[in-house]
PDB file of N, CA and C in Angstrom:
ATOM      1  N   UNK A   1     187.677 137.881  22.219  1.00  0.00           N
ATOM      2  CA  UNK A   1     187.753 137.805  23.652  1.00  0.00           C
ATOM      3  C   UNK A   1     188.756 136.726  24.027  1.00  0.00           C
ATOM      4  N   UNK A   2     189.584 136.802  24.936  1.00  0.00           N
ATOM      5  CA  UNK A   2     190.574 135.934  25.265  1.00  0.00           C
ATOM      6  C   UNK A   2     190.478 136.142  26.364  1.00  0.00           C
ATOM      7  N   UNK A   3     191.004 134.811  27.233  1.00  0.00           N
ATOM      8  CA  UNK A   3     190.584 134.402  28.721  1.00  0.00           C
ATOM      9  C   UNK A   3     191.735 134.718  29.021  1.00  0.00           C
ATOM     10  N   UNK A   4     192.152 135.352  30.139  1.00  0.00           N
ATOM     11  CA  UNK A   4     193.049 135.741  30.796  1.00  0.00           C
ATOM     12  C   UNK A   4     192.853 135.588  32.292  1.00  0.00           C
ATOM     13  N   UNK A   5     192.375 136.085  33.114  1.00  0.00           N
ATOM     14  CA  UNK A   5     192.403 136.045  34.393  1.00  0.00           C
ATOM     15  C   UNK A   5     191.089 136.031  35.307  1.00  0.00           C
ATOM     16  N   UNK A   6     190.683 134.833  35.919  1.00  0.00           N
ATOM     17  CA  UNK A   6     189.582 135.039  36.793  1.00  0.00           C
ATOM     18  C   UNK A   6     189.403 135.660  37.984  1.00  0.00           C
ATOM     19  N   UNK A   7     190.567 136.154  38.753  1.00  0.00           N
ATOM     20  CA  UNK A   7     190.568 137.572  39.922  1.00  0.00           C
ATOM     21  C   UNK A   7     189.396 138.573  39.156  1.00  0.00           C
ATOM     22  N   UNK A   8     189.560 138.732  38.190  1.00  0.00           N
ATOM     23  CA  UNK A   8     189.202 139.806  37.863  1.00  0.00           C
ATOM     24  C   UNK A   8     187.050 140.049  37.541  1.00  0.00           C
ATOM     25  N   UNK A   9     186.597 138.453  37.502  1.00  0.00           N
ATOM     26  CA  UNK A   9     185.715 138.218  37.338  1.00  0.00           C
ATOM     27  C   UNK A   9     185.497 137.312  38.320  1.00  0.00           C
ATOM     28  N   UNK A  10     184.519 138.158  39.070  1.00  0.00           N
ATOM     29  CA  UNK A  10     183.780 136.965  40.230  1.00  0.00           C
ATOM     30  C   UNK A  10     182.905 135.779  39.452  1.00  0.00           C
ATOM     31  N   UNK A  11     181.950 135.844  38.957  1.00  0.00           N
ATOM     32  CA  UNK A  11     181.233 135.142  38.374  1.00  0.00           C
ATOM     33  C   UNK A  11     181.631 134.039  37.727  1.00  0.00           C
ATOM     34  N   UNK A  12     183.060 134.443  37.068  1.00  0.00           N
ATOM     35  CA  UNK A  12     183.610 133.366  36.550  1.00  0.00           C
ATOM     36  C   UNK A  12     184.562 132.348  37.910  1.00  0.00           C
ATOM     37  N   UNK A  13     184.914 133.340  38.108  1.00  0.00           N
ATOM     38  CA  UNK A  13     185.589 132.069  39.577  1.00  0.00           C
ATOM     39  C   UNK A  13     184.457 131.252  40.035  1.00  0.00           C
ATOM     40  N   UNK A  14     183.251 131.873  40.479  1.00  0.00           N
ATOM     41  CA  UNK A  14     182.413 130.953  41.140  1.00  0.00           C
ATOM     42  C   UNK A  14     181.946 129.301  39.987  1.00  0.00           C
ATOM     43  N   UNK A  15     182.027 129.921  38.893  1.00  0.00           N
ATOM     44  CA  UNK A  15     181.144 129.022  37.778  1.00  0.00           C
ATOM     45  C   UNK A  15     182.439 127.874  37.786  1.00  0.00           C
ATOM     46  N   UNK A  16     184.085 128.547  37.917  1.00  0.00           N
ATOM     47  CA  UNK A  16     185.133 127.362  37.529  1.00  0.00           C
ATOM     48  C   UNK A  16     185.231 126.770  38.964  1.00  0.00           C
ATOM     49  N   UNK A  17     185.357 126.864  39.904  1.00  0.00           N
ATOM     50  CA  UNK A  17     184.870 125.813  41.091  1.00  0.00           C
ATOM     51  C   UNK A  17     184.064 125.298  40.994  1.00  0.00           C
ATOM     52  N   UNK A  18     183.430 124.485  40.308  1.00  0.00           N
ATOM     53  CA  UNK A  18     183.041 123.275  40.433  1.00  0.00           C
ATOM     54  C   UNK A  18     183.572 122.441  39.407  1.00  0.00           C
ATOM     55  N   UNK A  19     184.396 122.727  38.948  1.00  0.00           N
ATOM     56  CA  UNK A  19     185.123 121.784  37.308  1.00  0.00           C
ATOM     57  C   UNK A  19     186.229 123.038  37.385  1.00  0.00           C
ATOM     58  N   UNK A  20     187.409 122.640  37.698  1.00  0.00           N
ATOM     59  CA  UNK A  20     188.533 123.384  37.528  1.00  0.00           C
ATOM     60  C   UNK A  20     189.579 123.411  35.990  1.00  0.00           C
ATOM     61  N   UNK A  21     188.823 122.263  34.899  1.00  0.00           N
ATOM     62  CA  UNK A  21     189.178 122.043  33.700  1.00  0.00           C
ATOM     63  C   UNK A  21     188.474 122.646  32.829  1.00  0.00           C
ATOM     64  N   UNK A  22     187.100 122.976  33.435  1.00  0.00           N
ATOM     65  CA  UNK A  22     186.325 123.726  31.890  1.00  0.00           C
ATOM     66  C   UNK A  22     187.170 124.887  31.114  1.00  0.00           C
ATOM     67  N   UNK A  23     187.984 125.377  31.898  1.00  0.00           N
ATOM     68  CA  UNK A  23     188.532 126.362  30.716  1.00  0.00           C
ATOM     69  C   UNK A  23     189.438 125.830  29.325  1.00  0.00           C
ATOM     70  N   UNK A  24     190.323 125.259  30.358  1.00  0.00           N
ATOM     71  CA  UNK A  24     190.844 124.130  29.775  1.00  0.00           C
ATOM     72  C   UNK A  24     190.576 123.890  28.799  1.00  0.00           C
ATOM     73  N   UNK A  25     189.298 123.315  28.708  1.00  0.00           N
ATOM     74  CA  UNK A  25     188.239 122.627  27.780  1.00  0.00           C
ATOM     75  C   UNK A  25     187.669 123.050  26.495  1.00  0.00           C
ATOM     76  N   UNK A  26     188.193 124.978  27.034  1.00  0.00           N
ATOM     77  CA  UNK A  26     186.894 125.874  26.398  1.00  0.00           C
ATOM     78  C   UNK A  26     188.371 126.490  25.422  1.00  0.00           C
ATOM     79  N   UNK A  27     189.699 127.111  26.241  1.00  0.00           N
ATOM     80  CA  UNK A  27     190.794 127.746  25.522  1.00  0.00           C
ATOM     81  C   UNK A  27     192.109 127.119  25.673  1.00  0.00           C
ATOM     82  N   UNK A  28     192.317 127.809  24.798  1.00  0.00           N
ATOM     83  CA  UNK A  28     194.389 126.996  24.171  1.00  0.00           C
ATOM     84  C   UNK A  28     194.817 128.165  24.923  1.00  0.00           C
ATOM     85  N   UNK A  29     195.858 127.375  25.932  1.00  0.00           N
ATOM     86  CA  UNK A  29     196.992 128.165  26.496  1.00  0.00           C
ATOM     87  C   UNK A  29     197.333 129.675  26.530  1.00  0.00           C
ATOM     88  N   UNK A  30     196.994 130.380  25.169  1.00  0.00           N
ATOM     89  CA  UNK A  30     197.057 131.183  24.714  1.00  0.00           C
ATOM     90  C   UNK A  30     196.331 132.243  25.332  1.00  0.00           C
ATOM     91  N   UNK A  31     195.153 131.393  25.464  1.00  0.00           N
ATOM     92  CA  UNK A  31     193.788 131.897  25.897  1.00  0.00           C
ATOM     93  C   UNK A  31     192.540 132.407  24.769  1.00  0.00           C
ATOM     94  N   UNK A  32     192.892 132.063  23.384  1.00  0.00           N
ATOM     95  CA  UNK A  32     192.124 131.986  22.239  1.00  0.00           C
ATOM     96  C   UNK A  32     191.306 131.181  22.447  1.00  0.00           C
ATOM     97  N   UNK A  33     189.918 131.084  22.225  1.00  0.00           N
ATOM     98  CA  UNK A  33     188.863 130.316  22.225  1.00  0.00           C
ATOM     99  C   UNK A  33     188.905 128.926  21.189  1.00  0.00           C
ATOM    100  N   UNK A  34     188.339 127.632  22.025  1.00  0.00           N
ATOM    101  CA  UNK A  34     188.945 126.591  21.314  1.00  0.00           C
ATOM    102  C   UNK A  34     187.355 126.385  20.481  1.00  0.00           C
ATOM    103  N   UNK A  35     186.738 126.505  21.096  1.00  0.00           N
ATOM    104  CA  UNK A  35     185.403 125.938  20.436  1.00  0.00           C
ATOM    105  C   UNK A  35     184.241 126.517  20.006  1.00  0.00           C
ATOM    106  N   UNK A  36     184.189 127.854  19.204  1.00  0.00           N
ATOM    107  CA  UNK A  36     183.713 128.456  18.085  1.00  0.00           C
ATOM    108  C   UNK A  36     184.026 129.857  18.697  1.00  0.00           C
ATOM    109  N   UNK A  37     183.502 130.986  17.456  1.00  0.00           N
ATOM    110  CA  UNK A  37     183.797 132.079  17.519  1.00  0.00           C
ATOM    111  C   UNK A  37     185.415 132.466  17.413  1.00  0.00           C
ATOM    112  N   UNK A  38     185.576 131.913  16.666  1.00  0.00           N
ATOM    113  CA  UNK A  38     187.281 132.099  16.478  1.00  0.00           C
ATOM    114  C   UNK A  38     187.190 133.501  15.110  1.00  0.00           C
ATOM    115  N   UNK A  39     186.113 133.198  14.289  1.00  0.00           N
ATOM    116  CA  UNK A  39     185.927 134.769  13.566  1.00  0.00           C
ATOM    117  C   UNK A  39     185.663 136.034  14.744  1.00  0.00           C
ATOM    118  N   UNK A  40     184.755 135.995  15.586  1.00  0.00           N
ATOM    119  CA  UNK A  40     184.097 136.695  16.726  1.00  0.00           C
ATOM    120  C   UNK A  40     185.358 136.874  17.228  1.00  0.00           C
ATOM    121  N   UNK A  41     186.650 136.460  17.704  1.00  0.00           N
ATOM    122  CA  UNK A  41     188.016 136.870  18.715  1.00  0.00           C
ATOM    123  C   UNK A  41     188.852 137.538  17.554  1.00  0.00           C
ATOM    124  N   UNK A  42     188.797 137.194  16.002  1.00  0.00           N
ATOM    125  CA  UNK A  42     189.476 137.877  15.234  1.00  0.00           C
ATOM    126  C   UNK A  42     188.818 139.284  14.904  1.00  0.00           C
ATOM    127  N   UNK A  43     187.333 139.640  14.887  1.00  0.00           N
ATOM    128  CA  UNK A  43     186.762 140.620  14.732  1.00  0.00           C
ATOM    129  C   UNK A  43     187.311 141.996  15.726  1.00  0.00           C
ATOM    130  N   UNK A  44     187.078 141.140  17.090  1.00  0.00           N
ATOM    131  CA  UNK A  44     186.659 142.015  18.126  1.00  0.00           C
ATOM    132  C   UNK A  44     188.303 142.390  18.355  1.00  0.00           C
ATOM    133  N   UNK A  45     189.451 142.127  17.548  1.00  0.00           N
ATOM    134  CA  UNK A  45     190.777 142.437  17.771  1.00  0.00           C
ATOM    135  C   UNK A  45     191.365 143.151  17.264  1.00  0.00           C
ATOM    136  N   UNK A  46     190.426 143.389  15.659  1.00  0.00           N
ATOM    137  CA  UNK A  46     190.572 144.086  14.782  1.00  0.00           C
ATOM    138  C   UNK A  46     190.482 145.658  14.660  1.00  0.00           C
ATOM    139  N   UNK A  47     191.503 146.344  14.209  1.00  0.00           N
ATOM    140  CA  UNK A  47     191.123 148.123  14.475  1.00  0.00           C
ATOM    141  C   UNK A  47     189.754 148.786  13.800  1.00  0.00           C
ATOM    142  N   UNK A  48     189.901 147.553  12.811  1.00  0.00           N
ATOM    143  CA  UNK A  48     188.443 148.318  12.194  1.00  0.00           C
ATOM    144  C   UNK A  48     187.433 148.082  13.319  1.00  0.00           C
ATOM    145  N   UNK A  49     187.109 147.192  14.129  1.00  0.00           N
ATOM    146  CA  UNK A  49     185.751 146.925  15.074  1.00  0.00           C
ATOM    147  C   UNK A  49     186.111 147.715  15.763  1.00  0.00           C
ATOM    148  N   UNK A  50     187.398 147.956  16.409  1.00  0.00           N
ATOM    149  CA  UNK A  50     187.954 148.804  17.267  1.00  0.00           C
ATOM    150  C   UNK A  50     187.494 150.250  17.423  1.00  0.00           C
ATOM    151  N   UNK A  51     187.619 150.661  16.457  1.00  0.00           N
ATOM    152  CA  UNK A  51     187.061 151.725  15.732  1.00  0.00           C
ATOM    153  C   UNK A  51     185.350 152.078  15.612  1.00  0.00           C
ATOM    154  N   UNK A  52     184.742 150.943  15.287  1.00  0.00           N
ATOM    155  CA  UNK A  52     183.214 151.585  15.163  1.00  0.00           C
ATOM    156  C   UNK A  52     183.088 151.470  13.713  1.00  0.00           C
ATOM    157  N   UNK A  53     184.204 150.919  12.569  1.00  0.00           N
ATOM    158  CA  UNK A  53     183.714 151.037  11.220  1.00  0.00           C
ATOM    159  C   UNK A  53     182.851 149.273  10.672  1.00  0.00           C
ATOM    160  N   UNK A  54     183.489 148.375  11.551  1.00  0.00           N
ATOM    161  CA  UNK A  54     183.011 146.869  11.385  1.00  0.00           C
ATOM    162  C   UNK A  54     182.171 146.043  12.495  1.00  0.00           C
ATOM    163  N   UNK A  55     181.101 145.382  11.945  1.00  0.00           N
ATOM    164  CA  UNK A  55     180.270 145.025  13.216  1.00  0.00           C
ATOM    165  C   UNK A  55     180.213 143.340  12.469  1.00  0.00           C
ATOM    166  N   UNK A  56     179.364 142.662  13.355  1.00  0.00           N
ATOM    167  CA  UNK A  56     178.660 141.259  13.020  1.00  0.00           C
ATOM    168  C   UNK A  56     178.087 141.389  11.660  1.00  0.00           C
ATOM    169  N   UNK A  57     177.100 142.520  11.639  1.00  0.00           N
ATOM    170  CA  UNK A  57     176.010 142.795  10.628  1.00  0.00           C
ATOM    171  C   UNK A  57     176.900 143.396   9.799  1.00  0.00           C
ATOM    172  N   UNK A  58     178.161 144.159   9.542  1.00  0.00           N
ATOM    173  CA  UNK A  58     178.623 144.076   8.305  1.00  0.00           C
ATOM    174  C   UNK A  58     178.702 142.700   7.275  1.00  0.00           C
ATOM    175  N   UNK A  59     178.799 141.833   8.028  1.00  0.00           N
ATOM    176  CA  UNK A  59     178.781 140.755   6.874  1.00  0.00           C
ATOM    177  C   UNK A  59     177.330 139.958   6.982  1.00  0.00           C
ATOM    178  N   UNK A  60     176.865 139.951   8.255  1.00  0.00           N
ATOM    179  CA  UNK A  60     175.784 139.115   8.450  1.00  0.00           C
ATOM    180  C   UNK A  60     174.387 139.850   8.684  1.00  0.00           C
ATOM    181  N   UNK A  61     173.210 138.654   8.527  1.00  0.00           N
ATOM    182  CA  UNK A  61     171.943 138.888   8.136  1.00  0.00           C
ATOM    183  C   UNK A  61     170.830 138.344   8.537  1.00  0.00           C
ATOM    184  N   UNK A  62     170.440 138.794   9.957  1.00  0.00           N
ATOM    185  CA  UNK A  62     169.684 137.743  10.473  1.00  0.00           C
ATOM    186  C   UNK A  62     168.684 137.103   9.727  1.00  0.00           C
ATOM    187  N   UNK A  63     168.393 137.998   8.250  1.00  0.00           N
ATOM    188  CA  UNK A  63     166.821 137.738   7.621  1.00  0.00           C
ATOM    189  C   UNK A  63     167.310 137.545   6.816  1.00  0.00           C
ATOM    190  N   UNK A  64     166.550 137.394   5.531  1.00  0.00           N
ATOM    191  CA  UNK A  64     166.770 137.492   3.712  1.00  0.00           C
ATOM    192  C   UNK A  64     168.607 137.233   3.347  1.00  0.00           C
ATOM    193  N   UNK A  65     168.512 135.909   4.106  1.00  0.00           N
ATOM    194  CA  UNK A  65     169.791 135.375   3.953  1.00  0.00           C
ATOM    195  C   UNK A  65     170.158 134.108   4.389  1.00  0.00           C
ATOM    196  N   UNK A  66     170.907 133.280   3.609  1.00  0.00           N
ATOM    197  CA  UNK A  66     171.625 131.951   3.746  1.00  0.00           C
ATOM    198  C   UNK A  66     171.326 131.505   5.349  1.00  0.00           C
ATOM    199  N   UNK A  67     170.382 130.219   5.911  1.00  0.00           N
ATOM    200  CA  UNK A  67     170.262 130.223   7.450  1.00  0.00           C
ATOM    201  C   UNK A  67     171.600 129.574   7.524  1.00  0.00           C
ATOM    202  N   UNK A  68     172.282 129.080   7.073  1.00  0.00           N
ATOM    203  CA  UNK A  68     173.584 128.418   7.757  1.00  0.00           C
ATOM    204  C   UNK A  68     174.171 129.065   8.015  1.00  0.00           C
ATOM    205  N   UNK A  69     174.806 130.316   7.375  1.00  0.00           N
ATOM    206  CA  UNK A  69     176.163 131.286   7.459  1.00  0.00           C
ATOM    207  C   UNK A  69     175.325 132.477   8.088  1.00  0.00           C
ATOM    208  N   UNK A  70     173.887 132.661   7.519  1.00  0.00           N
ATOM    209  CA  UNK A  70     173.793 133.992   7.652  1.00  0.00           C
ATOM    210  C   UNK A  70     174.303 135.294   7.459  1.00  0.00           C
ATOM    211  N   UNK A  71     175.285 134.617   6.061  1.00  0.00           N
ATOM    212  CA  UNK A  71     175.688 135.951   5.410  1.00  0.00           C
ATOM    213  C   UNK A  71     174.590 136.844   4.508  1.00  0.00           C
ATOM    214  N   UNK A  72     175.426 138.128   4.401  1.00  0.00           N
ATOM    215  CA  UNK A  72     174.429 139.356   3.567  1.00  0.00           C
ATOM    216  C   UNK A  72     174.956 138.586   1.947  1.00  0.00           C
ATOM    217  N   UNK A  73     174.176 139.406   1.272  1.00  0.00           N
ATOM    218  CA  UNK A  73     174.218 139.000  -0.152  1.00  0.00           C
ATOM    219  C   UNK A  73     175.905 139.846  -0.694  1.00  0.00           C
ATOM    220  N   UNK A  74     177.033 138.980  -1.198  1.00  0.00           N
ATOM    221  CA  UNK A  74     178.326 139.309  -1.608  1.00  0.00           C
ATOM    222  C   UNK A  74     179.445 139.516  -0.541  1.00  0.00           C
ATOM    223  N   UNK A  75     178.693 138.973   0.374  1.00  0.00           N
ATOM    224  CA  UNK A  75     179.737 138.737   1.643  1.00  0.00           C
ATOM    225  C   UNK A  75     180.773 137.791   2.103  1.00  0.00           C
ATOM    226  N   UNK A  76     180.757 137.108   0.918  1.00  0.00           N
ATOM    227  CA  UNK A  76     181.238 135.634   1.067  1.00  0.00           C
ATOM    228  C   UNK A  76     182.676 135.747   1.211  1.00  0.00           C
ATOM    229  N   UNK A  77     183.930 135.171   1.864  1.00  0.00           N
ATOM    230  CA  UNK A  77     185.208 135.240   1.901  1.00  0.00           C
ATOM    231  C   UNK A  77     185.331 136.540   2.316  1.00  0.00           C
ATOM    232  N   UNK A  78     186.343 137.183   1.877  1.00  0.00           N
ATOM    233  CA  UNK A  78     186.710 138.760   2.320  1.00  0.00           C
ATOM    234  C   UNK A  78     186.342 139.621   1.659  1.00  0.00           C
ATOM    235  N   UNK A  79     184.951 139.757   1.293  1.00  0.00           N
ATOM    236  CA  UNK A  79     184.216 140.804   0.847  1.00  0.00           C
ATOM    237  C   UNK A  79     183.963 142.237   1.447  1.00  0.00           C
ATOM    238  N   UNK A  80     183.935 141.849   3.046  1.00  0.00           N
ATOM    239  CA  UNK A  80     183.705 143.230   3.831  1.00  0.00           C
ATOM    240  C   UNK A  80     184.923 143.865   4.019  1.00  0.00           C
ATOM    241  N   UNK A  81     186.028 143.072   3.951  1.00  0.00           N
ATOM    242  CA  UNK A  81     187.241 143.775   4.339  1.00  0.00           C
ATOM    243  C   UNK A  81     187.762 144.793   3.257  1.00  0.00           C
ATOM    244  N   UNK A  82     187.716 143.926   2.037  1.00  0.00           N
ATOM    245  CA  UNK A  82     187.961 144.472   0.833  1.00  0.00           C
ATOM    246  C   UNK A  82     186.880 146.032  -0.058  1.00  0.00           C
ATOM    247  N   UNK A  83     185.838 146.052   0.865  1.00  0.00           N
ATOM    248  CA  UNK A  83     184.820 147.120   0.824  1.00  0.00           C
ATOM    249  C   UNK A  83     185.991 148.183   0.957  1.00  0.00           C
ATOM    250  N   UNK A  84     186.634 148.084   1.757  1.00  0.00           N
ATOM    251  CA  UNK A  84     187.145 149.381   2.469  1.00  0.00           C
ATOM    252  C   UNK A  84     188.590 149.567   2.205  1.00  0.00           C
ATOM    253  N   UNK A  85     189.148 148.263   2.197  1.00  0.00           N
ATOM    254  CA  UNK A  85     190.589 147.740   1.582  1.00  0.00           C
ATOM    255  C   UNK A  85     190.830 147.368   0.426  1.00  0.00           C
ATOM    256  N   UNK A  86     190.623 148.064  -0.273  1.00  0.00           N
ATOM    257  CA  UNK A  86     191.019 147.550  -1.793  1.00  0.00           C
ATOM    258  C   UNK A  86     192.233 147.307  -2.355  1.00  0.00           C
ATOM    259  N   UNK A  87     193.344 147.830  -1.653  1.00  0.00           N
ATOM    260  CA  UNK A  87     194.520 147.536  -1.971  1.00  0.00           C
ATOM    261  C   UNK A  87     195.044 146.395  -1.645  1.00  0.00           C
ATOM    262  N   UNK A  88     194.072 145.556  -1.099  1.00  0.00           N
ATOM    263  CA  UNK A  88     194.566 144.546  -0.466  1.00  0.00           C
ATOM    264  C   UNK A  88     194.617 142.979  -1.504  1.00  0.00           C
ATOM    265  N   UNK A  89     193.283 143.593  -2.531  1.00  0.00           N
ATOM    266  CA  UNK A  89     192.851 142.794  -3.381  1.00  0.00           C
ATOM    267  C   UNK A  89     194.052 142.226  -4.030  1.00  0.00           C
ATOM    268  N   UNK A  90     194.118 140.866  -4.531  1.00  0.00           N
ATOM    269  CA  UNK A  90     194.514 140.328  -5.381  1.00  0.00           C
ATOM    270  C   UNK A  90     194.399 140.745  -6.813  1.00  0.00           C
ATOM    271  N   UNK A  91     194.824 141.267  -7.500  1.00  0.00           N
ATOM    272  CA  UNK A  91     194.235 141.489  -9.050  1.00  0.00           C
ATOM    273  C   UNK A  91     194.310 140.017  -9.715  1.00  0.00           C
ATOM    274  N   UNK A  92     192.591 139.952 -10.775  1.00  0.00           N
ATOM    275  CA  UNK A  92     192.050 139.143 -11.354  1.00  0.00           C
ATOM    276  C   UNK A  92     191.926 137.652 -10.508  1.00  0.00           C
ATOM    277  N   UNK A  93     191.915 138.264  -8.983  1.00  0.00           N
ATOM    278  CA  UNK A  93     190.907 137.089  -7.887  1.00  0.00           C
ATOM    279  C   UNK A  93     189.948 137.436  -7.589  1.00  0.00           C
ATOM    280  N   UNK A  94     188.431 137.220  -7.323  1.00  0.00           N
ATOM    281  CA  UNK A  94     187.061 137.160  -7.248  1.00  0.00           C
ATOM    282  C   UNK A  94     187.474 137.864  -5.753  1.00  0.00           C
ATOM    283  N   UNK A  95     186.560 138.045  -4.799  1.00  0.00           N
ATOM    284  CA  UNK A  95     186.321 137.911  -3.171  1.00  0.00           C
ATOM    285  C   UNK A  95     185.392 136.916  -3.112  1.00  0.00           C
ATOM    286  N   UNK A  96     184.767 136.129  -3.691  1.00  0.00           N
ATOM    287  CA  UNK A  96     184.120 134.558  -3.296  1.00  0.00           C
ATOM    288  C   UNK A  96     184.866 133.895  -3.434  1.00  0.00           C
ATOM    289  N   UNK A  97     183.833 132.561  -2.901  1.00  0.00           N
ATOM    290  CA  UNK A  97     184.758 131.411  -2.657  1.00  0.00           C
ATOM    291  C   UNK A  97     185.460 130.823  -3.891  1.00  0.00           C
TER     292      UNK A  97
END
């Protein structure tokens, strides 16, 4: 998600009148998100999500999994991408860390 224009969202105009810097605060110029979800703006940009073939839960696990990352079991680094992309692989590099 990238911030682009508040015409277009009432809700958000009302919320940035009262602090005309929070965006500021929140995105780079660009309008890329400065302060998390920077995987979440690369996902949601991606043709595979685009598509309907990649979600959150392809890699992640709300349950019976790591509470920090909340990854699935072999998900670690570019494991999900490489599910589907194999040509992409490195030969004789792991997909973990």
């Amino acid at each position: 998600m990238r911030y682009t224009d508040t015409a277009t969202e009432p809700w958000l105009k009302r919320w940035l009148s009262g602090s005309p810097t929070k965006m500021a605060q929140r995105f780079w110029p660009d309008g890329t998100i400065r302060v998390s979800g920077r995987e979440f703006n690369g996902l949601i940009e991606s043709g595979c999500y685009q598509r309907g073939e990649l979600s959150c839960l392809s890699c992640h696990a709300m349950h019976d999994s790591d509470p920090k990352a909340q990854l699935r079991a072999g998900m670690e680094s570019d494991a999900a991408c490489l599910s589907c992309h194999q040509a992409y692989q490195v030969r004789g590099v792991g997909t973990g860390p």
